[in-house]
PDB file of N, CA and C in Angstrom:
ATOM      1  N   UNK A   1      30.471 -20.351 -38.456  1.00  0.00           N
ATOM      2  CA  UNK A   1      29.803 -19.077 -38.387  1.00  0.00           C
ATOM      3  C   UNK A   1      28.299 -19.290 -38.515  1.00  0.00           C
ATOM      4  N   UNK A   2      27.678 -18.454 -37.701  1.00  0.00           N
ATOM      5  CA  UNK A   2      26.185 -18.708 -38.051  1.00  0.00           C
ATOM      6  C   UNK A   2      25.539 -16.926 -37.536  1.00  0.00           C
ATOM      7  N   UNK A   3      24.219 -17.056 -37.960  1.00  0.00           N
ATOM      8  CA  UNK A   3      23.764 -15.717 -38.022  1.00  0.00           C
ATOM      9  C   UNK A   3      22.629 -15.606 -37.772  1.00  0.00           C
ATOM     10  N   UNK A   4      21.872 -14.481 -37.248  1.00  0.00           N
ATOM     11  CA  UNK A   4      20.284 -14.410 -37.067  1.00  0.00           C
ATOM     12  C   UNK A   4      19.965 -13.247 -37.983  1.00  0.00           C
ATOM     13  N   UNK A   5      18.651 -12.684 -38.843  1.00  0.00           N
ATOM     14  CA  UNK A   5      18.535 -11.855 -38.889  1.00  0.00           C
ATOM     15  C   UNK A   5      17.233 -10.985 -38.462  1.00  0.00           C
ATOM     16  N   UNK A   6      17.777 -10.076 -38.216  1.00  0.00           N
ATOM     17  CA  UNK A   6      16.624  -8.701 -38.027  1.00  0.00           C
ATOM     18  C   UNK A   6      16.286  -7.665 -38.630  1.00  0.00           C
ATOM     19  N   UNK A   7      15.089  -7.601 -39.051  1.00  0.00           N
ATOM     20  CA  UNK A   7      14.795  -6.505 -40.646  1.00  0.00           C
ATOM     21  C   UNK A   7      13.437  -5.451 -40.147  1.00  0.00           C
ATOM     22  N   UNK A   8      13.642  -4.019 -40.010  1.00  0.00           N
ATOM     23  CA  UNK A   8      12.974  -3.311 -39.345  1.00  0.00           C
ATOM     24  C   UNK A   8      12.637  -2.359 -40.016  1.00  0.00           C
ATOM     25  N   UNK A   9      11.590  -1.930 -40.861  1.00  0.00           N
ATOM     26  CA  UNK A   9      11.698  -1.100 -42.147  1.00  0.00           C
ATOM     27  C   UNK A   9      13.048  -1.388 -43.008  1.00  0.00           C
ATOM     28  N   UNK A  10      13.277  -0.273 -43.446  1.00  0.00           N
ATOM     29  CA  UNK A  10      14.656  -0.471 -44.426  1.00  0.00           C
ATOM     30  C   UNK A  10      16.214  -0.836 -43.606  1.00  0.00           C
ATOM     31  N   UNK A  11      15.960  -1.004 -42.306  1.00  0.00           N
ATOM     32  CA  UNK A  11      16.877  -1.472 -40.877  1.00  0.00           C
ATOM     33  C   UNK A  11      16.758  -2.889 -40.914  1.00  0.00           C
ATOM     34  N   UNK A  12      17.983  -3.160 -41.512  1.00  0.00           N
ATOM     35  CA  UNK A  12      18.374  -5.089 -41.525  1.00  0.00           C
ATOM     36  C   UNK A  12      19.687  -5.202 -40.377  1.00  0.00           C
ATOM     37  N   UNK A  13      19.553  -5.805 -39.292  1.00  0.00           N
ATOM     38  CA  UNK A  13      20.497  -6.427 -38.516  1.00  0.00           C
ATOM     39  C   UNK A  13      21.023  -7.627 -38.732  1.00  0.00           C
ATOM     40  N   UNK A  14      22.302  -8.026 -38.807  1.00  0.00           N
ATOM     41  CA  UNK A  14      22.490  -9.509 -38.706  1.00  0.00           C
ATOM     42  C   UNK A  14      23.828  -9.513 -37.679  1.00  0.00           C
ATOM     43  N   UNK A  15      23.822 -10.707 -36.552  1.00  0.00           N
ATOM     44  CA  UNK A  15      23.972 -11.039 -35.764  1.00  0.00           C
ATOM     45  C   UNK A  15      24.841 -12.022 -35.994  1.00  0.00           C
ATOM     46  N   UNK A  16      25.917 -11.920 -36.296  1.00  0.00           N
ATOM     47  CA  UNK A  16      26.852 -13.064 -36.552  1.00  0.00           C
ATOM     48  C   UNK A  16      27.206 -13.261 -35.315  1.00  0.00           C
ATOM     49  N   UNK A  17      28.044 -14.627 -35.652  1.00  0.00           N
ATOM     50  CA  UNK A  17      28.548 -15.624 -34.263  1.00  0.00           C
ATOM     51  C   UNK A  17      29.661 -16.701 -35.091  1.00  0.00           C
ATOM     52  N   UNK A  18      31.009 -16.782 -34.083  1.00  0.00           N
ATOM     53  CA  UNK A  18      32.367 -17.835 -34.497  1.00  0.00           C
ATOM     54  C   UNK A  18      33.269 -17.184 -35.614  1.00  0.00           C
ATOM     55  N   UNK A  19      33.673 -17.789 -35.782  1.00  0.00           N
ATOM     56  CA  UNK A  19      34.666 -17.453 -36.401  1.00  0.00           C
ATOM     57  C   UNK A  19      34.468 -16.656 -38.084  1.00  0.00           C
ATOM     58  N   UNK A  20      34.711 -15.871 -39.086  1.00  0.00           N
ATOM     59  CA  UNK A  20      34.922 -15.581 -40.047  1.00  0.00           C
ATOM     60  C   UNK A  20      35.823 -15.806 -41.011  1.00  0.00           C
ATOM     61  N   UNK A  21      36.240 -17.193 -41.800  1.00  0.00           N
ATOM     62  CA  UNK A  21      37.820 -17.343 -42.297  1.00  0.00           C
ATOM     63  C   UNK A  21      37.012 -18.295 -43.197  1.00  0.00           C
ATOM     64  N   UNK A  22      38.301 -18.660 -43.721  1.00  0.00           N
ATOM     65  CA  UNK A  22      38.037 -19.565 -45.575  1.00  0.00           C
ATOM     66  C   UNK A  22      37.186 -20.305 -45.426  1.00  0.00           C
ATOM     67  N   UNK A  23      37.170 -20.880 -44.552  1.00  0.00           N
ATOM     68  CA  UNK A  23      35.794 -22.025 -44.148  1.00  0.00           C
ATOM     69  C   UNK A  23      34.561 -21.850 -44.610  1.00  0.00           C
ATOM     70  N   UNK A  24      34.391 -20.506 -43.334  1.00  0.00           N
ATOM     71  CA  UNK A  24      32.784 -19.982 -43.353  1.00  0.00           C
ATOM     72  C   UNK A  24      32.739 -18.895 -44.320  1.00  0.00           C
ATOM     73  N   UNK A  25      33.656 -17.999 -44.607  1.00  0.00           N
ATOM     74  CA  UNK A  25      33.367 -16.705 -45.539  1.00  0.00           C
ATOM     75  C   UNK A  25      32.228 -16.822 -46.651  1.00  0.00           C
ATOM     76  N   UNK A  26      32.686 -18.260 -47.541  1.00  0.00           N
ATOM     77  CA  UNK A  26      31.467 -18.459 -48.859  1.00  0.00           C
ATOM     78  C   UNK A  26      29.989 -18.476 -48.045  1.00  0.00           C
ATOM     79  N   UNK A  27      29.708 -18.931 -47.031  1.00  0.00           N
ATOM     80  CA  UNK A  27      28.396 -18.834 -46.300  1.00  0.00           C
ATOM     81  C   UNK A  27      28.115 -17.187 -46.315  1.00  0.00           C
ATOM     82  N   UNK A  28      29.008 -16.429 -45.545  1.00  0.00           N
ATOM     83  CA  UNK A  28      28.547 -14.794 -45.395  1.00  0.00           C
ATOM     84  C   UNK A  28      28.420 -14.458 -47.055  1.00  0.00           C
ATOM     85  N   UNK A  29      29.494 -14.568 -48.039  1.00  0.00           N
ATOM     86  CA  UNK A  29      28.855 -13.599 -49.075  1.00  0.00           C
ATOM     87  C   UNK A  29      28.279 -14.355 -49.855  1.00  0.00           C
ATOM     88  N   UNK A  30      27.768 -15.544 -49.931  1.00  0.00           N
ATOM     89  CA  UNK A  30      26.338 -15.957 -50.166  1.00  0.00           C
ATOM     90  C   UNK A  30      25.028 -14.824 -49.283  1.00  0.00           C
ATOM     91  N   UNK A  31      24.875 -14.978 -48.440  1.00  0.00           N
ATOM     92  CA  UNK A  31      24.285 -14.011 -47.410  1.00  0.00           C
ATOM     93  C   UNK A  31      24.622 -12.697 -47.985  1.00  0.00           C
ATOM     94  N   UNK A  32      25.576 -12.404 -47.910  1.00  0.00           N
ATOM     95  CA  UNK A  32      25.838 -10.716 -48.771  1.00  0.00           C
ATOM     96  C   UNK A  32      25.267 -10.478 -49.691  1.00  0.00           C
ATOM     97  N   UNK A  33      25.199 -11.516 -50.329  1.00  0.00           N
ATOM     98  CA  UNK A  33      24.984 -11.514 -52.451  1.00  0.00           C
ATOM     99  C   UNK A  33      23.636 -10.957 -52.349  1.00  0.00           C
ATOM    100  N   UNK A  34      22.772 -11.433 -51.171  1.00  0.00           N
ATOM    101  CA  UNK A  34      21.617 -11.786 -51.311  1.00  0.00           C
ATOM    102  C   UNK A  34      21.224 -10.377 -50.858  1.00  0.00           C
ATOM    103  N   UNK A  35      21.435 -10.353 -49.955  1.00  0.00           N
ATOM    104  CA  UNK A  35      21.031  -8.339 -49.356  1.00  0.00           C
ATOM    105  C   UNK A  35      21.742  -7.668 -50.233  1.00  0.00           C
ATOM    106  N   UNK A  36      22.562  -7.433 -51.370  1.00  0.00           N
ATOM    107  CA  UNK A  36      22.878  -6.418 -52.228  1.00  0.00           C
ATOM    108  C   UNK A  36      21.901  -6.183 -53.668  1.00  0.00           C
ATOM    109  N   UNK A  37      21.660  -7.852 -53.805  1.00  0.00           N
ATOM    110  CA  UNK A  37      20.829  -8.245 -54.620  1.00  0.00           C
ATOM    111  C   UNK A  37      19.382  -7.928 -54.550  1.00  0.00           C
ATOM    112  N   UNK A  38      19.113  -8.222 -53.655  1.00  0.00           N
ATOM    113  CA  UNK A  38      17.698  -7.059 -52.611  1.00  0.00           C
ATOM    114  C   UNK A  38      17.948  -5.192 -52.931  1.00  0.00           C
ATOM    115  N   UNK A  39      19.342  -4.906 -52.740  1.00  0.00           N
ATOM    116  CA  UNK A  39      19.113  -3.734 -52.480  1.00  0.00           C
ATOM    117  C   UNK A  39      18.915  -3.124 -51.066  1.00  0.00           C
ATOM    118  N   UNK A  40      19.271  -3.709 -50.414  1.00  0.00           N
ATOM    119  CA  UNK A  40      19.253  -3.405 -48.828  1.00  0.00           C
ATOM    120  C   UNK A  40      19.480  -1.992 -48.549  1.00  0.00           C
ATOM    121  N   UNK A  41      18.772  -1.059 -47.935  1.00  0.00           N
ATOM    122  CA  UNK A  41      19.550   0.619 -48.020  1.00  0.00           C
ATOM    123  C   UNK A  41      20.670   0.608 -46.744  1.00  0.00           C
ATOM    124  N   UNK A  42      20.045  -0.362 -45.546  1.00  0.00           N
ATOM    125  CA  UNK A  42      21.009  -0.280 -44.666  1.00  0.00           C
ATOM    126  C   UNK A  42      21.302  -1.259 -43.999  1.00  0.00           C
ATOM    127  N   UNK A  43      22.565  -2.163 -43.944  1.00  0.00           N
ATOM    128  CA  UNK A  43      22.832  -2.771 -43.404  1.00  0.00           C
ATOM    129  C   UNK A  43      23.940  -3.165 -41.808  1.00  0.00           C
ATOM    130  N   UNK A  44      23.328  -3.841 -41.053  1.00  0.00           N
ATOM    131  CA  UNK A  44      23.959  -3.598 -40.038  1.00  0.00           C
ATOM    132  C   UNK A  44      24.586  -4.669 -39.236  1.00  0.00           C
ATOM    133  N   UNK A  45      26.039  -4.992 -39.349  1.00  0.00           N
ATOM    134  CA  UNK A  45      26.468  -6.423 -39.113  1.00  0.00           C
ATOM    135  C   UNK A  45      26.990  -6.523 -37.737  1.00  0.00           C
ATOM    136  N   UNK A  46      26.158  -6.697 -36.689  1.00  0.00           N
ATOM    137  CA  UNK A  46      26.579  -6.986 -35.177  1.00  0.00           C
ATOM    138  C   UNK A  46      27.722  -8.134 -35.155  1.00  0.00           C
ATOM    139  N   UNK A  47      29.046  -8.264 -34.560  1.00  0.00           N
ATOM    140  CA  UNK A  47      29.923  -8.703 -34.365  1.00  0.00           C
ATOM    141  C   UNK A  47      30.183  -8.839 -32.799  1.00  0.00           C
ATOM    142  N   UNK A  48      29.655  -8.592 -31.871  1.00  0.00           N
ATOM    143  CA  UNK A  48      29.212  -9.401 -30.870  1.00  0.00           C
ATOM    144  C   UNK A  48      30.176 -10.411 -30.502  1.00  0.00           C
ATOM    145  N   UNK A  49      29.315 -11.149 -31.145  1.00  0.00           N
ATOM    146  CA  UNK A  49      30.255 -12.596 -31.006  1.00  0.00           C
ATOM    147  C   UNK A  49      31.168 -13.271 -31.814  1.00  0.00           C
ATOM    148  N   UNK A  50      31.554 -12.641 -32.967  1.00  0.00           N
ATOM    149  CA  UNK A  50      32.549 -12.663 -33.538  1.00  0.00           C
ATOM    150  C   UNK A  50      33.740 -12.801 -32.677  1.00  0.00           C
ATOM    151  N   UNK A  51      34.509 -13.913 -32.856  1.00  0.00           N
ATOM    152  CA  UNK A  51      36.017 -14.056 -32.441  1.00  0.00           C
ATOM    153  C   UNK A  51      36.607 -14.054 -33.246  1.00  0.00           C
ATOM    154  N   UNK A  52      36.582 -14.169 -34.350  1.00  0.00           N
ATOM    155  CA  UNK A  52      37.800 -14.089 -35.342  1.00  0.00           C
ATOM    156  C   UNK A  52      37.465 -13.942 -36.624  1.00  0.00           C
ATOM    157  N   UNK A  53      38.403 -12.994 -37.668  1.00  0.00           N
ATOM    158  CA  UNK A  53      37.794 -12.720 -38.888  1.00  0.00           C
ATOM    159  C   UNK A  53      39.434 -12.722 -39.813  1.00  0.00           C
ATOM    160  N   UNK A  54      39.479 -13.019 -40.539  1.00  0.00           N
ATOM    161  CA  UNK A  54      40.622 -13.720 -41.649  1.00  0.00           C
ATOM    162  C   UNK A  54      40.537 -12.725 -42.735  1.00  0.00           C
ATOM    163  N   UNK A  55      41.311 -12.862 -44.043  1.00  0.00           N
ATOM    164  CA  UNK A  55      41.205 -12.057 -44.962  1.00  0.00           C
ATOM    165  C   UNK A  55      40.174 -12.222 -46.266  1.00  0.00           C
ATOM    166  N   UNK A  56      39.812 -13.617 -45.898  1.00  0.00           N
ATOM    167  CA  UNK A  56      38.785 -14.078 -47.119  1.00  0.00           C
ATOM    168  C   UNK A  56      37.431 -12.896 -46.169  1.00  0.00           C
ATOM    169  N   UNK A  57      37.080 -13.335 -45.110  1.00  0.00           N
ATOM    170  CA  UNK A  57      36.310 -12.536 -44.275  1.00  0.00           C
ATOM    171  C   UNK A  57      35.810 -11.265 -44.883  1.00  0.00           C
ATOM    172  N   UNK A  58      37.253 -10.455 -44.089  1.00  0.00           N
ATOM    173  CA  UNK A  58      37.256  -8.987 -44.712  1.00  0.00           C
ATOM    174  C   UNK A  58      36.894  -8.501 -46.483  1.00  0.00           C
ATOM    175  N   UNK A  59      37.651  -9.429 -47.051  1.00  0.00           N
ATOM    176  CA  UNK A  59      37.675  -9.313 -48.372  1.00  0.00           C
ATOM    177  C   UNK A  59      35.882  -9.549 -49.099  1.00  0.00           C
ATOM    178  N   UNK A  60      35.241 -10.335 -48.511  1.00  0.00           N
ATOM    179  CA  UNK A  60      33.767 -10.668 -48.664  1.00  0.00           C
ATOM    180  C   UNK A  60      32.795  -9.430 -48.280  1.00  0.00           C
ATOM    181  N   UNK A  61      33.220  -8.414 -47.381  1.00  0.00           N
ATOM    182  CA  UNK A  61      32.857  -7.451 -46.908  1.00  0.00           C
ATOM    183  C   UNK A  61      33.060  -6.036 -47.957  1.00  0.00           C
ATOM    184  N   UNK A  62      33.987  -5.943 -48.420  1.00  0.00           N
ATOM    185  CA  UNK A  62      34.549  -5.052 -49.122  1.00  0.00           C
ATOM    186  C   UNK A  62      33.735  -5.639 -50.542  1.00  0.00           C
ATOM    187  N   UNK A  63      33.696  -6.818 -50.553  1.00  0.00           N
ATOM    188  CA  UNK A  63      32.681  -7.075 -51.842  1.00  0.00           C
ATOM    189  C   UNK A  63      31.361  -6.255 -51.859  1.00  0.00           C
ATOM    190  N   UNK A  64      31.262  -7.151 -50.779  1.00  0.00           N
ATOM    191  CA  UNK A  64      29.299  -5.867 -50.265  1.00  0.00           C
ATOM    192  C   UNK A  64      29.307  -4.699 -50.731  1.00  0.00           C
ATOM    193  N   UNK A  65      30.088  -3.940 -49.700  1.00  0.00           N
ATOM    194  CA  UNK A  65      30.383  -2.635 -49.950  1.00  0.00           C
ATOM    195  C   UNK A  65      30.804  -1.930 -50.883  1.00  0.00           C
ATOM    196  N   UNK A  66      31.354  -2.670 -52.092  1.00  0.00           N
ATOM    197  CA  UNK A  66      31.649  -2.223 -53.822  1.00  0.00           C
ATOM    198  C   UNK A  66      30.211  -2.148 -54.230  1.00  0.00           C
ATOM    199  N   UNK A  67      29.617  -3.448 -53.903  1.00  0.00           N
ATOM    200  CA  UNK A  67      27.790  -3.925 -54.756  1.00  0.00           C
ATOM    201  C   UNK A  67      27.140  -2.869 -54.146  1.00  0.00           C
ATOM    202  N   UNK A  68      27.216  -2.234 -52.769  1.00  0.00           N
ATOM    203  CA  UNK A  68      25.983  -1.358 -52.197  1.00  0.00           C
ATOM    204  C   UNK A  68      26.136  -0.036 -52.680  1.00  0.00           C
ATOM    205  N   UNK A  69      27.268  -0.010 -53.457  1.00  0.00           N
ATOM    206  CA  UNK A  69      27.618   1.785 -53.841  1.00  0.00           C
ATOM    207  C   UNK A  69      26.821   2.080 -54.962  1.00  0.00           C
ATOM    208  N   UNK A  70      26.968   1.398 -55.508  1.00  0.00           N
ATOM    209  CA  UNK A  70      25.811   1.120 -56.744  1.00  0.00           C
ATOM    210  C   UNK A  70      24.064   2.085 -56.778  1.00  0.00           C
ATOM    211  N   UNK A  71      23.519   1.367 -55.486  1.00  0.00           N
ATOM    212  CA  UNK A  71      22.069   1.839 -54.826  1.00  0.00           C
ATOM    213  C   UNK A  71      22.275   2.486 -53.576  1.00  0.00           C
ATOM    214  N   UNK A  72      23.373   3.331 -53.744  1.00  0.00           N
ATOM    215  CA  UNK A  72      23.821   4.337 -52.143  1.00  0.00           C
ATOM    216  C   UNK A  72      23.086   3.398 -51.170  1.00  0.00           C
ATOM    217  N   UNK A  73      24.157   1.643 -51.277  1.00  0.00           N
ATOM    218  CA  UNK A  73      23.347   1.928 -49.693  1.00  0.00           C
ATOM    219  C   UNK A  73      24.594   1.600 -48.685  1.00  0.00           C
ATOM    220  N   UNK A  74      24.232   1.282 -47.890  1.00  0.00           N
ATOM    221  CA  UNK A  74      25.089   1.859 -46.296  1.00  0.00           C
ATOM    222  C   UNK A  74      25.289   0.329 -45.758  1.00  0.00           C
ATOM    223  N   UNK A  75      26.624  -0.025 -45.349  1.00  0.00           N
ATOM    224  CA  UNK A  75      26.990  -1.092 -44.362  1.00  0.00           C
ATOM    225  C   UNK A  75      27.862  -0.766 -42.840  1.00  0.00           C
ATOM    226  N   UNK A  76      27.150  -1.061 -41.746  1.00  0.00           N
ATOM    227  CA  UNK A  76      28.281  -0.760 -40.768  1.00  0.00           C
ATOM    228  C   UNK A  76      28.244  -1.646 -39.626  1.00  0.00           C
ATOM    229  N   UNK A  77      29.208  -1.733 -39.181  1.00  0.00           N
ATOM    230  CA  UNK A  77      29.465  -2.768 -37.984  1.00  0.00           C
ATOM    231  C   UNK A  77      29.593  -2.731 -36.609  1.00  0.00           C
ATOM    232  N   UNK A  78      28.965  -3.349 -35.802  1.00  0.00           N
ATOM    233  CA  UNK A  78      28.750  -3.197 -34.254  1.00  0.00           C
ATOM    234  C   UNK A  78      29.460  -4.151 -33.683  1.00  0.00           C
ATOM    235  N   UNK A  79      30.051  -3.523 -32.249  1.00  0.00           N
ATOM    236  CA  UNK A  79      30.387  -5.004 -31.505  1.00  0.00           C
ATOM    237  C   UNK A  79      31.433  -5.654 -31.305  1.00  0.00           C
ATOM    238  N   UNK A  80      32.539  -5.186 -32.128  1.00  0.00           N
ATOM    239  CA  UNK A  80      33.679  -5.604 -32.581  1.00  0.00           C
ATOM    240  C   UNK A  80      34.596  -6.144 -30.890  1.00  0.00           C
ATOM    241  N   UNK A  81      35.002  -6.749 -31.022  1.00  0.00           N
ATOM    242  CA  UNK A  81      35.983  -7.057 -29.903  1.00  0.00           C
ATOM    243  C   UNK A  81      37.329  -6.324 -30.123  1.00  0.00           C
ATOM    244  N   UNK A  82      38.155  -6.640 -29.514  1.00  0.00           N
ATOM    245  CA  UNK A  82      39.762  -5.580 -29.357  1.00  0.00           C
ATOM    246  C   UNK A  82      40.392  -6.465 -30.535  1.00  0.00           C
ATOM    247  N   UNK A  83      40.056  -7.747 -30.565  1.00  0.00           N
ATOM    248  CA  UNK A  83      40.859  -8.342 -31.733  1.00  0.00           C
ATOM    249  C   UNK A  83      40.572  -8.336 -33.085  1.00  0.00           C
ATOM    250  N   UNK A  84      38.932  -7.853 -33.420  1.00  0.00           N
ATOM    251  CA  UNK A  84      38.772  -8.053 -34.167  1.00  0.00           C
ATOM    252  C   UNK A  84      39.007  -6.444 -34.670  1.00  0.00           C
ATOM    253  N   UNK A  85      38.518  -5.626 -33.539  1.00  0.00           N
ATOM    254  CA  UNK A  85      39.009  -4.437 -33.865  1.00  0.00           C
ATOM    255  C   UNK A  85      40.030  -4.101 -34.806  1.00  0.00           C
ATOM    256  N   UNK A  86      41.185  -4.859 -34.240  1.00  0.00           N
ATOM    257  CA  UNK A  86      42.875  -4.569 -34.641  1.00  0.00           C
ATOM    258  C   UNK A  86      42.683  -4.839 -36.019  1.00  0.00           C
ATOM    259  N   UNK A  87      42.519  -6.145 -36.337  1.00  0.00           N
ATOM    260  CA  UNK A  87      41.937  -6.762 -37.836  1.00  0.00           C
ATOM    261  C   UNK A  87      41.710  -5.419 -38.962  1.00  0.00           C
ATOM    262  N   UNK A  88      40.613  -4.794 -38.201  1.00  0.00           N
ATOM    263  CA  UNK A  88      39.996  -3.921 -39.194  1.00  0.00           C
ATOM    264  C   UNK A  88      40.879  -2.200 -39.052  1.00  0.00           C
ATOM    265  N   UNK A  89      41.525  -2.355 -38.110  1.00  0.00           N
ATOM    266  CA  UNK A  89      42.704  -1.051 -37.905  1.00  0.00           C
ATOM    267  C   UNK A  89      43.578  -1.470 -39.142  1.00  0.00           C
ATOM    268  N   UNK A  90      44.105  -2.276 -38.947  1.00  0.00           N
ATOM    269  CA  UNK A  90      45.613  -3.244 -39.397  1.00  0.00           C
ATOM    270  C   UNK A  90      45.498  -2.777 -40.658  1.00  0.00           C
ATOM    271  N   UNK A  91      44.300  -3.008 -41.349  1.00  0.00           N
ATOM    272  CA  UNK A  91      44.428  -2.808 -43.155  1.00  0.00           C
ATOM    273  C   UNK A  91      43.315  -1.879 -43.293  1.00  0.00           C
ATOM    274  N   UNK A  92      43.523  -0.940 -42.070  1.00  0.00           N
ATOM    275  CA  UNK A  92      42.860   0.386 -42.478  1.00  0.00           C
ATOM    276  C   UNK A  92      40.924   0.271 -42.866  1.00  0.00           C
ATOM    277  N   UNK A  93      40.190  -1.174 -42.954  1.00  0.00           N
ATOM    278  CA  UNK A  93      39.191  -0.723 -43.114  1.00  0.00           C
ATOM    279  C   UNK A  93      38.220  -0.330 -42.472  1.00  0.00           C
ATOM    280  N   UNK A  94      38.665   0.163 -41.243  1.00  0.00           N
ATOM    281  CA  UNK A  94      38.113   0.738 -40.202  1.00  0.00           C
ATOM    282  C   UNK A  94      37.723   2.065 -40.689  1.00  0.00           C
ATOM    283  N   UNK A  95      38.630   3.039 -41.606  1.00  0.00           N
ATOM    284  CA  UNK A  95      38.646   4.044 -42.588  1.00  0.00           C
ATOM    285  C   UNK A  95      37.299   4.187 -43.393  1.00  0.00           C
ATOM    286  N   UNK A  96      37.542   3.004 -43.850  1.00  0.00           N
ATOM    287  CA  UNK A  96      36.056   2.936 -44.935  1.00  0.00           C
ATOM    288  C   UNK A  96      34.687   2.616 -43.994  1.00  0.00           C
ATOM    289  N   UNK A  97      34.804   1.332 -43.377  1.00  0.00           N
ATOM    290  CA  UNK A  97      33.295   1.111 -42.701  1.00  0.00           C
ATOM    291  C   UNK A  97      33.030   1.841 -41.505  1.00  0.00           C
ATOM    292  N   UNK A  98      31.538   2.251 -41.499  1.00  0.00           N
ATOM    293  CA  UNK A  98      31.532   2.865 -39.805  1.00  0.00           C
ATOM    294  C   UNK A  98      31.413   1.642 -38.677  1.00  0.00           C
ATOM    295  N   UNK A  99      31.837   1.789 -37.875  1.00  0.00           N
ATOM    296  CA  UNK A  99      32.547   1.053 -37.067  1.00  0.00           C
ATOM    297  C   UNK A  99      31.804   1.916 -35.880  1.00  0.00           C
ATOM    298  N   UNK A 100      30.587   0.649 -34.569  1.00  0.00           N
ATOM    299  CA  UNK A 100      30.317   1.274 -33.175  1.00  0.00           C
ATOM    300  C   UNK A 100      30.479   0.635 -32.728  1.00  0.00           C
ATOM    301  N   UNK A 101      30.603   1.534 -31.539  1.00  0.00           N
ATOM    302  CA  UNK A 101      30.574   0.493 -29.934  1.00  0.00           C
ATOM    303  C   UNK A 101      29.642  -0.332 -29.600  1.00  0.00           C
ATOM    304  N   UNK A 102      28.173   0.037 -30.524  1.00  0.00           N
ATOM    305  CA  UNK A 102      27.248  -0.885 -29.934  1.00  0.00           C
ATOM    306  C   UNK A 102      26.106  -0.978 -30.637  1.00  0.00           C
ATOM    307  N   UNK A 103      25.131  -1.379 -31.019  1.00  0.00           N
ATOM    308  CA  UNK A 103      23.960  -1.702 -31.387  1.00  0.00           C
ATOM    309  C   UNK A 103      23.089  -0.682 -31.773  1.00  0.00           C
ATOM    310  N   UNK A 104      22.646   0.140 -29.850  1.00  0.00           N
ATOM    311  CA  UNK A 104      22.107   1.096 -29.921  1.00  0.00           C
ATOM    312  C   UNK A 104      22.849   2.197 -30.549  1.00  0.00           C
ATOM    313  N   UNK A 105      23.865   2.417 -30.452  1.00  0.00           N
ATOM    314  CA  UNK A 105      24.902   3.677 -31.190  1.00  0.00           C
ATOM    315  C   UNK A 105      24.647   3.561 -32.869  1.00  0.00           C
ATOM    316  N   UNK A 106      24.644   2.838 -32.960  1.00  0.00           N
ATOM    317  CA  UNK A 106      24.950   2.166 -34.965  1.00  0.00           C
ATOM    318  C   UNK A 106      23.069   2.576 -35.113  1.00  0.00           C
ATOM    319  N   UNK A 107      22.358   2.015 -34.731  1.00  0.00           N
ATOM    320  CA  UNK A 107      21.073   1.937 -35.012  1.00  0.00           C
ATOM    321  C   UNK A 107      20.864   3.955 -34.540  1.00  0.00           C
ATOM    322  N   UNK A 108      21.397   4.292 -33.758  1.00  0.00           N
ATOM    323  CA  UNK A 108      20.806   6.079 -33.317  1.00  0.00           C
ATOM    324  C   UNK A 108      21.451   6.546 -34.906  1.00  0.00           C
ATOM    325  N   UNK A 109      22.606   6.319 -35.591  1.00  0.00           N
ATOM    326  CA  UNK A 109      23.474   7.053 -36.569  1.00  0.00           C
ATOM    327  C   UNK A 109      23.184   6.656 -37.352  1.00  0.00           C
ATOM    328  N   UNK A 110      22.743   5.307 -37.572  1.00  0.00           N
ATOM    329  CA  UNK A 110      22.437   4.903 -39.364  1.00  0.00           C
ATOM    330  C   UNK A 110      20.741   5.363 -39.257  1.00  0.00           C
ATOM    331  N   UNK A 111      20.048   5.785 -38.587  1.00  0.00           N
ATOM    332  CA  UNK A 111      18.407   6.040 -38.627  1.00  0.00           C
ATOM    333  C   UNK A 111      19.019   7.864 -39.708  1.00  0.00           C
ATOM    334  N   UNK A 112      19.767   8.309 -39.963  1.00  0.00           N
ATOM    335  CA  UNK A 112      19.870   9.847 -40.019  1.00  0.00           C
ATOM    336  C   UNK A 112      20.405   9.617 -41.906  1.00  0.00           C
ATOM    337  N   UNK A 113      20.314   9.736 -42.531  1.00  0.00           N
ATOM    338  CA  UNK A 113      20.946   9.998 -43.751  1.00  0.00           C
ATOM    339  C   UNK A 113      21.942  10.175 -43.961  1.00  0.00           C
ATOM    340  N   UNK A 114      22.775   9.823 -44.697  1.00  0.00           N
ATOM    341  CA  UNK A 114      24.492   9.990 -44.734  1.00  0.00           C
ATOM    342  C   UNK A 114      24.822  11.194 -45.177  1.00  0.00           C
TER     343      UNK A 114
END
């Protein structure tokens, strides 16, 4: 897994790429720790190129998202493929995170206040 990031006022993008599973997960919530630890108000995890995401994955995510409730702040995800989609149907956390079709969509809805 590897990642770029993009930070635009209080608008942080990150751009993941490969796979998400036991391997790489400690890399992302290292990376997580660090934007919650910041205080990030909004975060925005492009999945793009994401092919695959596991339960350590998901479970690293749901970490975030416990730490950001804390400083109301906001995580949501772009990009998703059909598989990874299913992933996040399957155990419902499609429910909890906002979930777009795309970049520009996520960036028009997270600019507005929750």
């Amino acid at each position: 897994m590897n990642w770029t990031e993009i930070t635009d006022g209080d608008f942080h993008l990150i751009a993941l790429s490969g796979d998400i599973d036991l391997q790489h997960s400690p890399k992302m919530r290292q990376l997580l720790h660090v934007k919650a630890s910041q205080q990030v108000p909004v975060l925005l995890l492009d999945f793009t190129e994401v092919k695959y995401i596991d339960s350590s994955g998901l479970a690293t995510l749901v970490e975030y998202y416990q730490k950001s409730r804390s400083y109301s702040g906001r995580i949501a995800m772009a990009g998703l493929s059909n598989r990874v989609r299913g992933v996040f149907d399957l155990v419902r956390l499609s429910e909890i995170f906002s979930i777009y079709p795309s970049i520009a969509e996520a960036k028009q809805s997270l600019s507005f206040p929750p």
